[in-house]
N, C-alpha and C. Protein backbone atom coordinates (compact mmCIF):
# COMPACT_ATOMS: atom_id res chain seq x y z
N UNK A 1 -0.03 18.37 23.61
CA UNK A 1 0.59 17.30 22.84
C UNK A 1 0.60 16.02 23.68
N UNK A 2 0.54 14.88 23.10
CA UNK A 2 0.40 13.57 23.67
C UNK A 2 2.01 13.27 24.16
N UNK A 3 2.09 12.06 24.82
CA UNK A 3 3.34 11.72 24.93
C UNK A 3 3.21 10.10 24.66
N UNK A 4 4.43 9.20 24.35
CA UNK A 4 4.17 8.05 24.44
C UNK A 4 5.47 7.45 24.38
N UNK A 5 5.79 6.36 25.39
CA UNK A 5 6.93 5.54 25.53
C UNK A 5 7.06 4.45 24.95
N UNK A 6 8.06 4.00 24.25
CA UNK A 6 8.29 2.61 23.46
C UNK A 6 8.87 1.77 24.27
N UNK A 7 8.53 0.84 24.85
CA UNK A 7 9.30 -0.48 25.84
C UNK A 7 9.91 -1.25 24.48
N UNK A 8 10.58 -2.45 25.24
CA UNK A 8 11.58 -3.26 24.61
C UNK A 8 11.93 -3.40 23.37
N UNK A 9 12.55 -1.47 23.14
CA UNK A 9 12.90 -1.46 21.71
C UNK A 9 14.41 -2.16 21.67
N UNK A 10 14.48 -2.85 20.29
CA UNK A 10 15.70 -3.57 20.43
C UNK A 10 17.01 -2.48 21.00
N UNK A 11 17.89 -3.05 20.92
CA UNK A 11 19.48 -2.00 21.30
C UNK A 11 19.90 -2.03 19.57
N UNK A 12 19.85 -2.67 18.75
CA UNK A 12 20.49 -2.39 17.79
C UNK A 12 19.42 -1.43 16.97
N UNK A 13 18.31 -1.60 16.93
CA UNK A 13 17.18 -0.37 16.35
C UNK A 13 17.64 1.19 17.03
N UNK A 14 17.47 0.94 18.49
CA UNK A 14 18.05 2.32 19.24
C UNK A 14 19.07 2.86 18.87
N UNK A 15 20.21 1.94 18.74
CA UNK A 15 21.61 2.89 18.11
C UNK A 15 21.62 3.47 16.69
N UNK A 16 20.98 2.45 15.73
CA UNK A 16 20.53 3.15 14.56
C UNK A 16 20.04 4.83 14.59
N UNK A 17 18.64 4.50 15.37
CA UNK A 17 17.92 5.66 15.76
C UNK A 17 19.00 6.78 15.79
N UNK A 18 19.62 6.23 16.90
CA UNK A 18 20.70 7.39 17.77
C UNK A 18 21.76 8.27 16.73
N UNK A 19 22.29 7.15 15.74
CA UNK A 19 23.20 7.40 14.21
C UNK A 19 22.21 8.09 13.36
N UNK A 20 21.45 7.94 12.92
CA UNK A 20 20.71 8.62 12.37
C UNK A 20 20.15 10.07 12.64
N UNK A 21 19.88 10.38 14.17
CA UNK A 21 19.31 11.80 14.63
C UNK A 21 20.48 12.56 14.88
N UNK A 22 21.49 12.09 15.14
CA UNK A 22 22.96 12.57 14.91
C UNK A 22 23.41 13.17 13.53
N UNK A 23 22.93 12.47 12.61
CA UNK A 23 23.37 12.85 11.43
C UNK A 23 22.54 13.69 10.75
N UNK A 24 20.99 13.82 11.14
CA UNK A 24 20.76 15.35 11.17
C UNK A 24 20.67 15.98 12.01
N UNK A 25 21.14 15.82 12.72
CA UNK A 25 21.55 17.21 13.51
C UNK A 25 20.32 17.43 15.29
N UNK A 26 19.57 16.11 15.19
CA UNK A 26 18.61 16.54 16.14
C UNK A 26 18.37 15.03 17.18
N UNK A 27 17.51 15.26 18.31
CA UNK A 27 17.67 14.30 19.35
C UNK A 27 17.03 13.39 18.48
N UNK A 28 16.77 12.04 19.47
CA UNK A 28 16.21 10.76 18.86
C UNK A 28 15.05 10.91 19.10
N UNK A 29 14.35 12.06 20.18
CA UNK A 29 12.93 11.76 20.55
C UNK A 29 12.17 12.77 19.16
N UNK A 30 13.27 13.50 18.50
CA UNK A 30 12.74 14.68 17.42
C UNK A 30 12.88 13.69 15.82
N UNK A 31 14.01 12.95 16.07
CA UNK A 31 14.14 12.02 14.82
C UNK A 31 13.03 10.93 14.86
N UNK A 32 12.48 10.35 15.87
CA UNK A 32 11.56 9.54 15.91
C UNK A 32 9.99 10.05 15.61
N UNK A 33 9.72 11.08 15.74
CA UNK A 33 9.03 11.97 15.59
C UNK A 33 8.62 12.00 14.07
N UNK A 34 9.84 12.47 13.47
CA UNK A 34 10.07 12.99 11.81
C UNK A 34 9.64 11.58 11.46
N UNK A 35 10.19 10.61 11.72
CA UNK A 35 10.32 9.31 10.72
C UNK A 35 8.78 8.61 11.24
N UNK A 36 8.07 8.60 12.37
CA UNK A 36 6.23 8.80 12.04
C UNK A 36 5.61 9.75 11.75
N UNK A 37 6.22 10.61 11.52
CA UNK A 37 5.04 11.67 10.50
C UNK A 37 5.55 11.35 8.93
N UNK A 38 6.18 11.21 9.09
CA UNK A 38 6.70 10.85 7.18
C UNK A 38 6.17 9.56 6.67
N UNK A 39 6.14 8.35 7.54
CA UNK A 39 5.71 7.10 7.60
C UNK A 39 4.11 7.09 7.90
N UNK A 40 3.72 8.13 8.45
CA UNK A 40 2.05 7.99 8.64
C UNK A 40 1.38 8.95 7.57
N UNK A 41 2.16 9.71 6.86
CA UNK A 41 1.21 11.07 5.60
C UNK A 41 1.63 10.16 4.45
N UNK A 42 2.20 9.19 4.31
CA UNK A 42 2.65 8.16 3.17
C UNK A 42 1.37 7.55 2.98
N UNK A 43 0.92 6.84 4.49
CA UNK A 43 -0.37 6.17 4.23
C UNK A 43 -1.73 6.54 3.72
N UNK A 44 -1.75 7.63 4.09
CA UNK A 44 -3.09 8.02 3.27
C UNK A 44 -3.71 8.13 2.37
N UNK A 45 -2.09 8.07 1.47
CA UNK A 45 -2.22 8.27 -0.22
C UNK A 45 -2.75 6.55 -0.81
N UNK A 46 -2.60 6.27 0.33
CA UNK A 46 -3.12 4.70 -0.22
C UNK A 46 -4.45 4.15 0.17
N UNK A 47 -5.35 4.84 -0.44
CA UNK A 47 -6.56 4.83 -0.19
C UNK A 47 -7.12 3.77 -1.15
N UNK A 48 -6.65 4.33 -2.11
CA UNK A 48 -7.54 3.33 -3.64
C UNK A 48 -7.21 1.96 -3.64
N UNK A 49 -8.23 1.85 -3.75
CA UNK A 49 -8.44 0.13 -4.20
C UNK A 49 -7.37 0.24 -5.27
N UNK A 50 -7.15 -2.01 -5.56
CA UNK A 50 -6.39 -1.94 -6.21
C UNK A 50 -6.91 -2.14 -7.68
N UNK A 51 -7.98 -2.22 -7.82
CA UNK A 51 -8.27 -2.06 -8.97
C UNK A 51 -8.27 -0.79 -10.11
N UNK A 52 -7.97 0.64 -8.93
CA UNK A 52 -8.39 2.19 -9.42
C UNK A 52 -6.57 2.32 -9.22
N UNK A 53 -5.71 1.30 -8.50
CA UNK A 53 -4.35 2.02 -9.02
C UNK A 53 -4.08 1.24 -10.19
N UNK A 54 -3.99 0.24 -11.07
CA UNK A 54 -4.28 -0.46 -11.56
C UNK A 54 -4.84 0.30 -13.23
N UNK A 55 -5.71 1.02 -13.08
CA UNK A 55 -6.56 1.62 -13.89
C UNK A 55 -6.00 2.98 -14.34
N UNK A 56 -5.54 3.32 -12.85
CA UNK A 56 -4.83 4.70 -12.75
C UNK A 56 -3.44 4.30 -13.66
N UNK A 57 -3.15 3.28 -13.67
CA UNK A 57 -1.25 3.02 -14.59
C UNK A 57 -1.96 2.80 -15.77
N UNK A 58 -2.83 2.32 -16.29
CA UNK A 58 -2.98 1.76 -17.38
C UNK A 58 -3.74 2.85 -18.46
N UNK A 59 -4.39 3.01 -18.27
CA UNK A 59 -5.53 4.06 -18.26
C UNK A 59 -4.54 5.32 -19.64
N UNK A 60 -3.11 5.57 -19.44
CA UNK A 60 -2.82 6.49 -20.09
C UNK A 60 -2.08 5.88 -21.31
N UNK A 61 -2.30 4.69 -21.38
CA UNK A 61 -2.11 3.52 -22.91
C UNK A 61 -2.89 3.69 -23.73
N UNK A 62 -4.36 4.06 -23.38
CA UNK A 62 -4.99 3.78 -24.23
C UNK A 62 -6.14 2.88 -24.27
N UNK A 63 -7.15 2.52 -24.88
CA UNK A 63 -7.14 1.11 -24.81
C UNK A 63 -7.53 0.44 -26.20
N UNK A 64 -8.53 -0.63 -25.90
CA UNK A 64 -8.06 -1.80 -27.02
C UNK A 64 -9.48 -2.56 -26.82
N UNK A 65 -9.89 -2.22 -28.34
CA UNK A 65 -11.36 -2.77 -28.85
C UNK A 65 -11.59 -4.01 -29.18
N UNK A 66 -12.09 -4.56 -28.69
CA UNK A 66 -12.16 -5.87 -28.84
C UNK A 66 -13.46 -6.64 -29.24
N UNK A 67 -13.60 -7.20 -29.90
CA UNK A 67 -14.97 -7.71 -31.13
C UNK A 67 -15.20 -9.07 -30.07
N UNK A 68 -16.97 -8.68 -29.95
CA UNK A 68 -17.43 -9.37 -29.35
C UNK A 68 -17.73 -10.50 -30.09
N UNK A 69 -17.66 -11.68 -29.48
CA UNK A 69 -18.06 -12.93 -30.24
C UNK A 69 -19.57 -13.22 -30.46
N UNK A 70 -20.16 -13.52 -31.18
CA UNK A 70 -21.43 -13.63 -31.35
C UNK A 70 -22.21 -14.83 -30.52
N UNK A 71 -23.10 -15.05 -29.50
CA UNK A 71 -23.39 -15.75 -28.81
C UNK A 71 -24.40 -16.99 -29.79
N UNK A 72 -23.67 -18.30 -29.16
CA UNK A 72 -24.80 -19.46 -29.72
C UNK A 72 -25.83 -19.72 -28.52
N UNK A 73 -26.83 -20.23 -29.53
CA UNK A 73 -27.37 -20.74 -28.21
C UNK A 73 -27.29 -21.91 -27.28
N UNK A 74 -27.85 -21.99 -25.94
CA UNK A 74 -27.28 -22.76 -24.99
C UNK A 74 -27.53 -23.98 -25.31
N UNK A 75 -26.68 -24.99 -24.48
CA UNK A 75 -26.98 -26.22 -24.54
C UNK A 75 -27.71 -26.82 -24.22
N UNK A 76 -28.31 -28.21 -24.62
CA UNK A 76 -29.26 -28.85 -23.35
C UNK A 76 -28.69 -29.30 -22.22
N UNK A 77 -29.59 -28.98 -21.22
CA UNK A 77 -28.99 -29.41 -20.03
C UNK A 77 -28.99 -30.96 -20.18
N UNK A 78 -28.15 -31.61 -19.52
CA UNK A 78 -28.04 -32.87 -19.34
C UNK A 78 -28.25 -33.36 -18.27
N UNK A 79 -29.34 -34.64 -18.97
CA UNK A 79 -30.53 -35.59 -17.73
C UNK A 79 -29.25 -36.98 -16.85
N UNK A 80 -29.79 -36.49 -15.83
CA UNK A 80 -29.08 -37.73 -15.07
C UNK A 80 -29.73 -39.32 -15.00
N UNK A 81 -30.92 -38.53 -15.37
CA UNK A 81 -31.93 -40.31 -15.45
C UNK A 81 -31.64 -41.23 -16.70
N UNK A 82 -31.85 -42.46 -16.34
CA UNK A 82 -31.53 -43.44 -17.35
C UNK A 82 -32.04 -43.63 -17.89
């Protein structure tokens, strides 16, 4: 297993920490632990673009047909010469 030290963590983050691994029941180096593995298996689920979560919410609405407009034809381009 790796090890790794945090320098100039604030004092008011640390006591949190400290209230918190207290209140379940385990040290701060085991609570700090829990709260990056919970915070790093969160991320993965966020893979998809945002267009496929997006698609993924919408997607169970239904959707909605929409009548294409019939194309004219183009304009003339317009001459800059005098």
């Amino acid at each position: 297993m790796a090890s790794m030290t945090i320098r100039n963590l604030d004092e008011k983050l640390k006591a949190r920490l400290r209230m918190q691994a207290a209140k379940h029941g385990r040290s701060m180096e085991d609570e700090a632990r829990d709260i990056l593995r919970s915070a790093l298996s969160t991320a993965s689920a966020r893979t998809a673009t945002l267009a496929k979560s997006i698609r993924r919410r919408i997607e169970p609405l239904g959707g909605v047909d929409l009548e294409i407009a019939p194309r004219e034809p183009m304009r003339e381009s317009l001459s800059l010469e005098e």
